[in-house]
C-alpha atoms as a PDB file:
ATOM      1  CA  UNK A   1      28.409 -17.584 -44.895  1.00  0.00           C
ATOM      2  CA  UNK A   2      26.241 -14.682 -45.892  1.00  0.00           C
ATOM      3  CA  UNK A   3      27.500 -11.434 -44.923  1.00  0.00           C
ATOM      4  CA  UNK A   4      25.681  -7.698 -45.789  1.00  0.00           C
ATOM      5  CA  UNK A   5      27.162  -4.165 -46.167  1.00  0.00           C
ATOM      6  CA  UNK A   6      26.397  -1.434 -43.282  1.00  0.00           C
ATOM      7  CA  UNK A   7      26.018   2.230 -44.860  1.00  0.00           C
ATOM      8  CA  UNK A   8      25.443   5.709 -43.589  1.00  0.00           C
ATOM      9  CA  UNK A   9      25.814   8.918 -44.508  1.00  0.00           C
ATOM     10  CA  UNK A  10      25.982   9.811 -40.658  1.00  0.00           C
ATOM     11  CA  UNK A  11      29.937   8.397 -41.154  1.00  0.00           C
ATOM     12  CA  UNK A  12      32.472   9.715 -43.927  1.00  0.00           C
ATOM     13  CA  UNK A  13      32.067   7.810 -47.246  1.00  0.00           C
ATOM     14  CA  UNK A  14      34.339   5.214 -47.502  1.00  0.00           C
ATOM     15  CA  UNK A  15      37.477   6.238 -50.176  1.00  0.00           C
ATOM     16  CA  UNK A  16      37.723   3.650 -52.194  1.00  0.00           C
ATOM     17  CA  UNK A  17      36.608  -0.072 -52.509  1.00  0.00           C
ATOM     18  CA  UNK A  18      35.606  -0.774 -49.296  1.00  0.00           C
ATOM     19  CA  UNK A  19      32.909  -0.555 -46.510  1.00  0.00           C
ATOM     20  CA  UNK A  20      31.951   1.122 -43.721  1.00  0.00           C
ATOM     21  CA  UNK A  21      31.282  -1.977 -42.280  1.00  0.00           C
ATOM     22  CA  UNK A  22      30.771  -5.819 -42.652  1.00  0.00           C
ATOM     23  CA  UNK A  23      28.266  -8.110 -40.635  1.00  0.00           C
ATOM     24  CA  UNK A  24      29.155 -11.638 -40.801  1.00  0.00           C
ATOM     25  CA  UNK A  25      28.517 -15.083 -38.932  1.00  0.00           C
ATOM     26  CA  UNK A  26      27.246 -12.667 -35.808  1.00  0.00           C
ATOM     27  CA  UNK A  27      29.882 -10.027 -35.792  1.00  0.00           C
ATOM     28  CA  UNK A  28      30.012  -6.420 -37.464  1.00  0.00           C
ATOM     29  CA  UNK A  29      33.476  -5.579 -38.689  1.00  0.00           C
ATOM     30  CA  UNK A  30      34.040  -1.583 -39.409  1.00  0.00           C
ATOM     31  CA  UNK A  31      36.913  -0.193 -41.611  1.00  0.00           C
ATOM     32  CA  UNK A  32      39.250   1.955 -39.915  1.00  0.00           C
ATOM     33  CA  UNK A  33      37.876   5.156 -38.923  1.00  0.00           C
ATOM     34  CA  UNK A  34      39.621   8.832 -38.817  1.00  0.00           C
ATOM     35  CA  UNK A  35      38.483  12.067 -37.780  1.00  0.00           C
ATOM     36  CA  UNK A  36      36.796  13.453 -40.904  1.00  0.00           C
ATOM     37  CA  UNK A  37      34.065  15.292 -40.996  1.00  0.00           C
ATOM     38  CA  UNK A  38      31.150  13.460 -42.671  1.00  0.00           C
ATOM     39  CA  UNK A  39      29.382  16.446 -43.906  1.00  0.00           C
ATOM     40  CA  UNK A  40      32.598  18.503 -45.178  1.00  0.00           C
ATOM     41  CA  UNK A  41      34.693  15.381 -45.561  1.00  0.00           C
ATOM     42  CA  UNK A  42      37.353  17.596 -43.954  1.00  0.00           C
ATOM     43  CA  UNK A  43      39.389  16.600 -41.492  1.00  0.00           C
ATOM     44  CA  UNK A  44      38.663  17.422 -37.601  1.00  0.00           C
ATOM     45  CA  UNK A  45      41.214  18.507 -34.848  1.00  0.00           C
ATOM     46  CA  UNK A  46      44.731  19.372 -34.576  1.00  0.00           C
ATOM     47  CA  UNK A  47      45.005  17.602 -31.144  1.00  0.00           C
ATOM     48  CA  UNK A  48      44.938  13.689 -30.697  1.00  0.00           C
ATOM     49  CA  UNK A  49      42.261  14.427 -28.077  1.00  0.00           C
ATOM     50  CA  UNK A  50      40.586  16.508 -31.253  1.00  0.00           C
ATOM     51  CA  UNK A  51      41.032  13.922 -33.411  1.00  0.00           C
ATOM     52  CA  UNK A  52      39.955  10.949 -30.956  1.00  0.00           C
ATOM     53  CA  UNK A  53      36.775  12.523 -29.979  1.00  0.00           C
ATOM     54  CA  UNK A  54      35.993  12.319 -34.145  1.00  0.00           C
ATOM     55  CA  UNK A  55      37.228   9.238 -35.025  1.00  0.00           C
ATOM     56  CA  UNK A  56      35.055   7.549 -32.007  1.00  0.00           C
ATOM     57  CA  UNK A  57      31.723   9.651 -32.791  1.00  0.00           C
ATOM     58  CA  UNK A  58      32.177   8.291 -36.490  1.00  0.00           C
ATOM     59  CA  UNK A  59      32.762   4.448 -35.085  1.00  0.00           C
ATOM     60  CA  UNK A  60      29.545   5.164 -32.742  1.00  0.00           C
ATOM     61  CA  UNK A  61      27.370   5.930 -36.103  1.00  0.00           C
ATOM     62  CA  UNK A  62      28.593   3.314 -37.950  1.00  0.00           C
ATOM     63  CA  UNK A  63      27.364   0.923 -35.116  1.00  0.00           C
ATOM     64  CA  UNK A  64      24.582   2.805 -34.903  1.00  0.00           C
ATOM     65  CA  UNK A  65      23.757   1.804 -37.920  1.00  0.00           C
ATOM     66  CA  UNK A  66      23.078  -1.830 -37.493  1.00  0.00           C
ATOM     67  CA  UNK A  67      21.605  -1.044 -33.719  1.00  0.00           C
ATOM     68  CA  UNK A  68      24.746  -1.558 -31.820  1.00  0.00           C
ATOM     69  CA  UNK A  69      26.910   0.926 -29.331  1.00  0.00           C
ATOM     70  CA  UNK A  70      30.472   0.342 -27.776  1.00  0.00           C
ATOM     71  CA  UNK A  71      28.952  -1.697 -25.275  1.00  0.00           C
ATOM     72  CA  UNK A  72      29.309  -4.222 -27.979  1.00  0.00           C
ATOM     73  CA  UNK A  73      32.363  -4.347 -29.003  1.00  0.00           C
ATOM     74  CA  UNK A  74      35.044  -7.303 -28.401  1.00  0.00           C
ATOM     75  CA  UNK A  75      38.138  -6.009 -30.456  1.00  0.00           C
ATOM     76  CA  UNK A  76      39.688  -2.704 -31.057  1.00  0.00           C
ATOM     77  CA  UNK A  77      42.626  -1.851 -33.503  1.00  0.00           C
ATOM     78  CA  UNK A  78      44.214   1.582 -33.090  1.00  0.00           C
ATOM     79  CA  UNK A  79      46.648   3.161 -35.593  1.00  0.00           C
ATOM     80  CA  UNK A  80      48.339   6.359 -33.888  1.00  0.00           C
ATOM     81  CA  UNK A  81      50.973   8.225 -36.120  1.00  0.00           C
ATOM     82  CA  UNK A  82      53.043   9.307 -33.236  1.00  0.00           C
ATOM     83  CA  UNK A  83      52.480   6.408 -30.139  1.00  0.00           C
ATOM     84  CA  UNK A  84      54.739   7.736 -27.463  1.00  0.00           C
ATOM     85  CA  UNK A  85      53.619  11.431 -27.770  1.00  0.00           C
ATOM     86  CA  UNK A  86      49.606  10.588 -28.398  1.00  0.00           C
ATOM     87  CA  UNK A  87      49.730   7.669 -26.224  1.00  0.00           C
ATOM     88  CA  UNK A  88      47.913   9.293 -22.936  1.00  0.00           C
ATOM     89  CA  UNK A  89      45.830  11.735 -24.609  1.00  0.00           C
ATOM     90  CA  UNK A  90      44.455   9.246 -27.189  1.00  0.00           C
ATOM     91  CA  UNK A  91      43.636   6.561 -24.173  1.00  0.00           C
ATOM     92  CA  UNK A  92      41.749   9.285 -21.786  1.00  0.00           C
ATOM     93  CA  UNK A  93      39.116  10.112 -24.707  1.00  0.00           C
ATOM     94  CA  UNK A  94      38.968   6.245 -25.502  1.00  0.00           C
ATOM     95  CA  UNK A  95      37.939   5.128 -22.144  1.00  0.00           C
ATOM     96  CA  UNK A  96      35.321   7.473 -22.045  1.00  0.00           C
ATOM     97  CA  UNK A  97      33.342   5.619 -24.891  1.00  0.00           C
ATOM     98  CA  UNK A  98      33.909   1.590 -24.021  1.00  0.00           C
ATOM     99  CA  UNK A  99      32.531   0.268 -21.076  1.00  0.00           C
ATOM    100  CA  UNK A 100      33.694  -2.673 -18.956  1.00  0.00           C
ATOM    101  CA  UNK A 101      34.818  -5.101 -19.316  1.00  0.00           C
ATOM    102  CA  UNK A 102      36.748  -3.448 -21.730  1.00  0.00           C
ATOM    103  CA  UNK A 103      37.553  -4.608 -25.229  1.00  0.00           C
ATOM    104  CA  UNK A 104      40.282  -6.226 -26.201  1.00  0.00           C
ATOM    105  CA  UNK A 105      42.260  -3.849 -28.195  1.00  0.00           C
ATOM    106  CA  UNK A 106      46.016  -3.751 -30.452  1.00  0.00           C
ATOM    107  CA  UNK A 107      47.475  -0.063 -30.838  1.00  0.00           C
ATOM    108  CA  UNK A 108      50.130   0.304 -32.676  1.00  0.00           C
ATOM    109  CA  UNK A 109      52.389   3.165 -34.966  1.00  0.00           C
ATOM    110  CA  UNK A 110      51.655   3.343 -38.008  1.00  0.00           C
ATOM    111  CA  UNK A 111      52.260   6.288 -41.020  1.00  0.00           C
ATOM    112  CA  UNK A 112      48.564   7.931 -41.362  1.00  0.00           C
ATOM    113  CA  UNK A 113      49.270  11.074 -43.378  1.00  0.00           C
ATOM    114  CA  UNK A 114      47.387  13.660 -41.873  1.00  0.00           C
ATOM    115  CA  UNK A 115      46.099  11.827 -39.350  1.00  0.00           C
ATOM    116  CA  UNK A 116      46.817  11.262 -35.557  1.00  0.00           C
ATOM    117  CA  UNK A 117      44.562   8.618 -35.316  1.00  0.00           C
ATOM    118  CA  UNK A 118      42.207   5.580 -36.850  1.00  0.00           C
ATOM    119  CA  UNK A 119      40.514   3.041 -35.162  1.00  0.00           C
ATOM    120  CA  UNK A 120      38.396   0.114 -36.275  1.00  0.00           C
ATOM    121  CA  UNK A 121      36.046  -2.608 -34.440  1.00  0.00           C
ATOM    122  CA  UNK A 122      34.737  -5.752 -34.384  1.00  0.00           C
ATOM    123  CA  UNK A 123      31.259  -5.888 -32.266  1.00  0.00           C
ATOM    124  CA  UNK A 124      29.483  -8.996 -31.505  1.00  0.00           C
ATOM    125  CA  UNK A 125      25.376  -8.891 -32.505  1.00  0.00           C
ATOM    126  CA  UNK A 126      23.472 -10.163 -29.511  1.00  0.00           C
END
């Protein structure tokens, strides 16, 4: 298996040992994504809806990086700190950025810190 590292300084710098993304065997796998800012590395939003709209513009740069868009992802895992409160907010900025047939996707509660919200991807190469 021979698998290659996707960079870009149009996504925030990964913060410690790991990548922005993977391709391997015809997939590209991204790290989960949050809402910093790439440029000030600061964090964006106050709002879920805030936050989503970040977190999905830095996932749409990463697979911009290796030519893809949403339209090509298969799998979505989504990490919200407070589920029941961000729930609806979080899914209306979402759907505006996959297309059907939708990905398959996990969301679950998890403790992010700061964060409302991170999101990673696995998107099939054509």
């Amino acid at each position: 298996m021979t698998r290659h590292q996707v960079v870009t300084d149009l996504a925030p710098t990964p913060a410690g040992p790991y990548s922005q993304a993977i391709v391997a065997n015809g997939f590209l796998y991204t790290a989960g994504q949050t809402p910093h800012d790439p440029m000030t590395d600061e964090r964006v939003g106050i709002t879920i809806e805030e936050q989503t709209i970040r977190t999905m513009e830095n996932l749409a740069k990463v697979l911009g990086a290796h030519g893809l868009d949403f339209s090509h992802v298969v799998k979505a895992t989504v990490h919200l700190h407070h589920p029941r409160r961000d729930f609806d907010g979080f899914n209306a900025v979402y759907q505006k950025y996959v297309v059907a047939p939708y990905p398959a996707r996990t969301t679950v509660g998890s403790f992010l810190g700061d964060f409302l919200v991170e999101i990673d991807v696995v998107a099939v190469i054509p």
